[in-house]
Structures are given as C-alpha cells and as structure tokens.
N, C-alpha and C. Protein backbone atom coordinates (compact mmCIF):
# COMPACT_ATOMS: atom_id res chain seq x y z
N UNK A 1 0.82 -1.15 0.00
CA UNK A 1 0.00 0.00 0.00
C UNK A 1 0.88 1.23 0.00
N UNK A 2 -0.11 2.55 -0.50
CA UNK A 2 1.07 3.59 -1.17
C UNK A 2 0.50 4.64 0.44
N UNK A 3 1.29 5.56 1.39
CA UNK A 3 0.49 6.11 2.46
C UNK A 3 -0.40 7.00 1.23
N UNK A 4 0.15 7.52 -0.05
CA UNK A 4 -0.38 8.97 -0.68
C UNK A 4 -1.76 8.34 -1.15
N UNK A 5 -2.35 7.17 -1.36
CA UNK A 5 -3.60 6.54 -1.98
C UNK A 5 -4.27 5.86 -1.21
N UNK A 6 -3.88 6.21 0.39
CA UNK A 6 -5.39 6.69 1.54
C UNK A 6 -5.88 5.42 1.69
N UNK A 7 -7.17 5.34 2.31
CA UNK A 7 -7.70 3.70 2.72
C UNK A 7 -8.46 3.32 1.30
N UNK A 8 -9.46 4.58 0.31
CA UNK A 8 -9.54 4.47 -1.06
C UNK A 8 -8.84 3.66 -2.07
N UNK A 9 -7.97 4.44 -1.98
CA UNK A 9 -6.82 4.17 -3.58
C UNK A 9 -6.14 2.38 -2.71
N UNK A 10 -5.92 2.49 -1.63
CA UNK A 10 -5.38 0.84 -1.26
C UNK A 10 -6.25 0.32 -1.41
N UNK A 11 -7.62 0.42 -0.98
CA UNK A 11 -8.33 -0.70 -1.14
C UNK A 11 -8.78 -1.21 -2.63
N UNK A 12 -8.89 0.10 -3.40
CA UNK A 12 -9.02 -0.57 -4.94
C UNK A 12 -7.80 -1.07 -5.28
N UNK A 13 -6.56 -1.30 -4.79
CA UNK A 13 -5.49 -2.11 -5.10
C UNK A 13 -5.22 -3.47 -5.01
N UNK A 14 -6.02 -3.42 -3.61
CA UNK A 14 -6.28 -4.38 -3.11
C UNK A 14 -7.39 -5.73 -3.95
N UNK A 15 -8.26 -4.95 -4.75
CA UNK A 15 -9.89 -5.38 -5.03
C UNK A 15 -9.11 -5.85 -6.43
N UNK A 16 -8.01 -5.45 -6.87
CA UNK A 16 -7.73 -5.46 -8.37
C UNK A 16 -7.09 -6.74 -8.00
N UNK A 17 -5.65 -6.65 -7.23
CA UNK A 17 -5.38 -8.29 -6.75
C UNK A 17 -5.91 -9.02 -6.23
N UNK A 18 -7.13 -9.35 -5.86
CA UNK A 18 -7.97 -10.21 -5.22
C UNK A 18 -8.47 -11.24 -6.66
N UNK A 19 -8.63 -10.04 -7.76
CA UNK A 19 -9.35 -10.71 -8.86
C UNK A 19 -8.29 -11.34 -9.58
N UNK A 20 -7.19 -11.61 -8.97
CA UNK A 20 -6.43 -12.55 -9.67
C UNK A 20 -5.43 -13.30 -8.47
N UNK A 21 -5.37 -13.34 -7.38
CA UNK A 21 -4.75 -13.89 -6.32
C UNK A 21 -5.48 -14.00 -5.33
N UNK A 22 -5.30 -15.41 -5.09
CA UNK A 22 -5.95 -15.10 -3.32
C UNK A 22 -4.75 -15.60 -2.39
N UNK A 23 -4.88 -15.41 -1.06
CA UNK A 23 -4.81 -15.27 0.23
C UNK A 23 -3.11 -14.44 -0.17
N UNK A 24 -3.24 -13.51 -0.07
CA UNK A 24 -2.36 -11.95 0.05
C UNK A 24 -2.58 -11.22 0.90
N UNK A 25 -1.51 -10.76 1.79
CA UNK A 25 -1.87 -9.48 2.57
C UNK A 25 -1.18 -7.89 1.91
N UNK A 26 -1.41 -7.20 3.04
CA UNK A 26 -1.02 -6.61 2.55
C UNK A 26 0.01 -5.26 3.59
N UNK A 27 1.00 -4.74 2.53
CA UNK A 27 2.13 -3.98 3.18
C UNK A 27 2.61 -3.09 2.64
N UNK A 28 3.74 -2.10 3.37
CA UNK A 28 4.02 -0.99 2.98
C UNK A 28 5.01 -1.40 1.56
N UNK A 29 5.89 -0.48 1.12
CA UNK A 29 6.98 -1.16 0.08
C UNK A 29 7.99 -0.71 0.53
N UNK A 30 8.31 0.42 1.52
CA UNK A 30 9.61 0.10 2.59
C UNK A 30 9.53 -0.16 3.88
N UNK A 31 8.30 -1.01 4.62
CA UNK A 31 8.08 -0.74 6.14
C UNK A 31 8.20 0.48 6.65
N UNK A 32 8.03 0.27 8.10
CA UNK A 32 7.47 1.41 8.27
C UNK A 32 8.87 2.66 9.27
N UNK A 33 9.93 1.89 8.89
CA UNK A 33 11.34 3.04 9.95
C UNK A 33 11.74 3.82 8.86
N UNK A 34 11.21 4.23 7.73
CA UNK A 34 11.72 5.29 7.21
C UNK A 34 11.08 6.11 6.93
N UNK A 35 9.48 6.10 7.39
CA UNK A 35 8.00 7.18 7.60
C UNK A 35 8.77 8.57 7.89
N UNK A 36 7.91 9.42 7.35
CA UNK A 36 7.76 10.72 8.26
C UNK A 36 7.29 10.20 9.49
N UNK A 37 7.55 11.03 10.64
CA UNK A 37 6.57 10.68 11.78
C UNK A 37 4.96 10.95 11.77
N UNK A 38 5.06 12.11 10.80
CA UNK A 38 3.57 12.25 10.76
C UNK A 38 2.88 11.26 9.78
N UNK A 39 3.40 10.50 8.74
CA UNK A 39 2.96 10.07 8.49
C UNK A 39 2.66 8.40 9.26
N UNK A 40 3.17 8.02 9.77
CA UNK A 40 3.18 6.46 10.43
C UNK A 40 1.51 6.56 10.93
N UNK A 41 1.08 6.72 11.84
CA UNK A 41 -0.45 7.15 12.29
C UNK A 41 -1.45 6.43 11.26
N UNK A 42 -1.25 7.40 10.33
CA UNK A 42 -2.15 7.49 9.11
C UNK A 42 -1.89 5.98 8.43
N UNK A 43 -0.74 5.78 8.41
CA UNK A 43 -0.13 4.53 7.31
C UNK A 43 -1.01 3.26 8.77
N UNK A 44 -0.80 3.60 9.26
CA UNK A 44 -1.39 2.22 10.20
C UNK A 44 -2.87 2.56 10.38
N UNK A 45 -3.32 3.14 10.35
CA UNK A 45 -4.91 3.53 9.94
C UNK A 45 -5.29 2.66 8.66
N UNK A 46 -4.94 2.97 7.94
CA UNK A 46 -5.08 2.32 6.25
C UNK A 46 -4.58 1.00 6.39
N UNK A 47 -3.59 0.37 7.30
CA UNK A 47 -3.37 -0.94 7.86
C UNK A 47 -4.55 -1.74 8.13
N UNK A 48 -5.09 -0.98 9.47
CA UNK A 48 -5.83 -1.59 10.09
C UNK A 48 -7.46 -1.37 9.11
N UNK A 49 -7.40 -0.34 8.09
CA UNK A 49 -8.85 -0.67 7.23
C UNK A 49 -9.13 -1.66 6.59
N UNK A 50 -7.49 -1.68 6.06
CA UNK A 50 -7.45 -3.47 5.00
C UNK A 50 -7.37 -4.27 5.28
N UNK A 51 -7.36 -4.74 6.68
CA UNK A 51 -7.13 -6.29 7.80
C UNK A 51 -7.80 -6.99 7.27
N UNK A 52 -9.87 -6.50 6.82
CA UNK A 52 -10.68 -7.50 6.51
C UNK A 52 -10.09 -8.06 5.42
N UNK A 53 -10.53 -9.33 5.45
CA UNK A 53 -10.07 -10.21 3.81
C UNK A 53 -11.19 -9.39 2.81
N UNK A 54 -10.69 -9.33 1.78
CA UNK A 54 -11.00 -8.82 0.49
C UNK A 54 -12.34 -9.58 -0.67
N UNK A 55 -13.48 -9.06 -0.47
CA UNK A 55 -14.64 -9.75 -1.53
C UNK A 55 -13.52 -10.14 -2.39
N UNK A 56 -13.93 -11.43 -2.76
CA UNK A 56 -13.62 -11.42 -4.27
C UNK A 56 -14.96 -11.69 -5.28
C-alpha cells in the first residue's frame, strides 16, 4: 500500500489483486522506519482498514 492513496486508492489495489490472487496481505513497500513521523499514524490507519479479507 502507497500512504499517498489513503484507505480508497489501497483498497481498490487491493480489489484489483484479489481478482487474480488469493490469500495476500497486505504492506508498505519500505516498512514502516523510514515514515515521516507524521505520516506512520495514518499509514497504520489504512493498515488496520485493510485487515478484513478482500470480496472477491
């Protein structure tokens, strides 16, 4: 997940790989020790939106 494409833009990322993969989670693309501080908060917000497993 991108922090700039919000719980929105991840979750249609999410909805796009579902329709061709299953059981995927999902993660940052550098973890999370090189955040702004302000951003970490937010990035684990959008974490915890995408926990549910994904309609497919």
């Amino acid at each position: 997940m991108h922090f700039e494409d919000g719980v929105e833009g991840s979750q249609r990322r999410a909805d796009a790989v579902a329709r061709h993969v299953t059981g995927f989670g999902v993660a940052t693309e550098c973890g999370l020790g090189l955040l702004p501080r302000d951003e970490v908060r937010p990035t684990l917000e959008i974490h915890r939106a995408l926990r549910a497993p994904v309609a497919h």
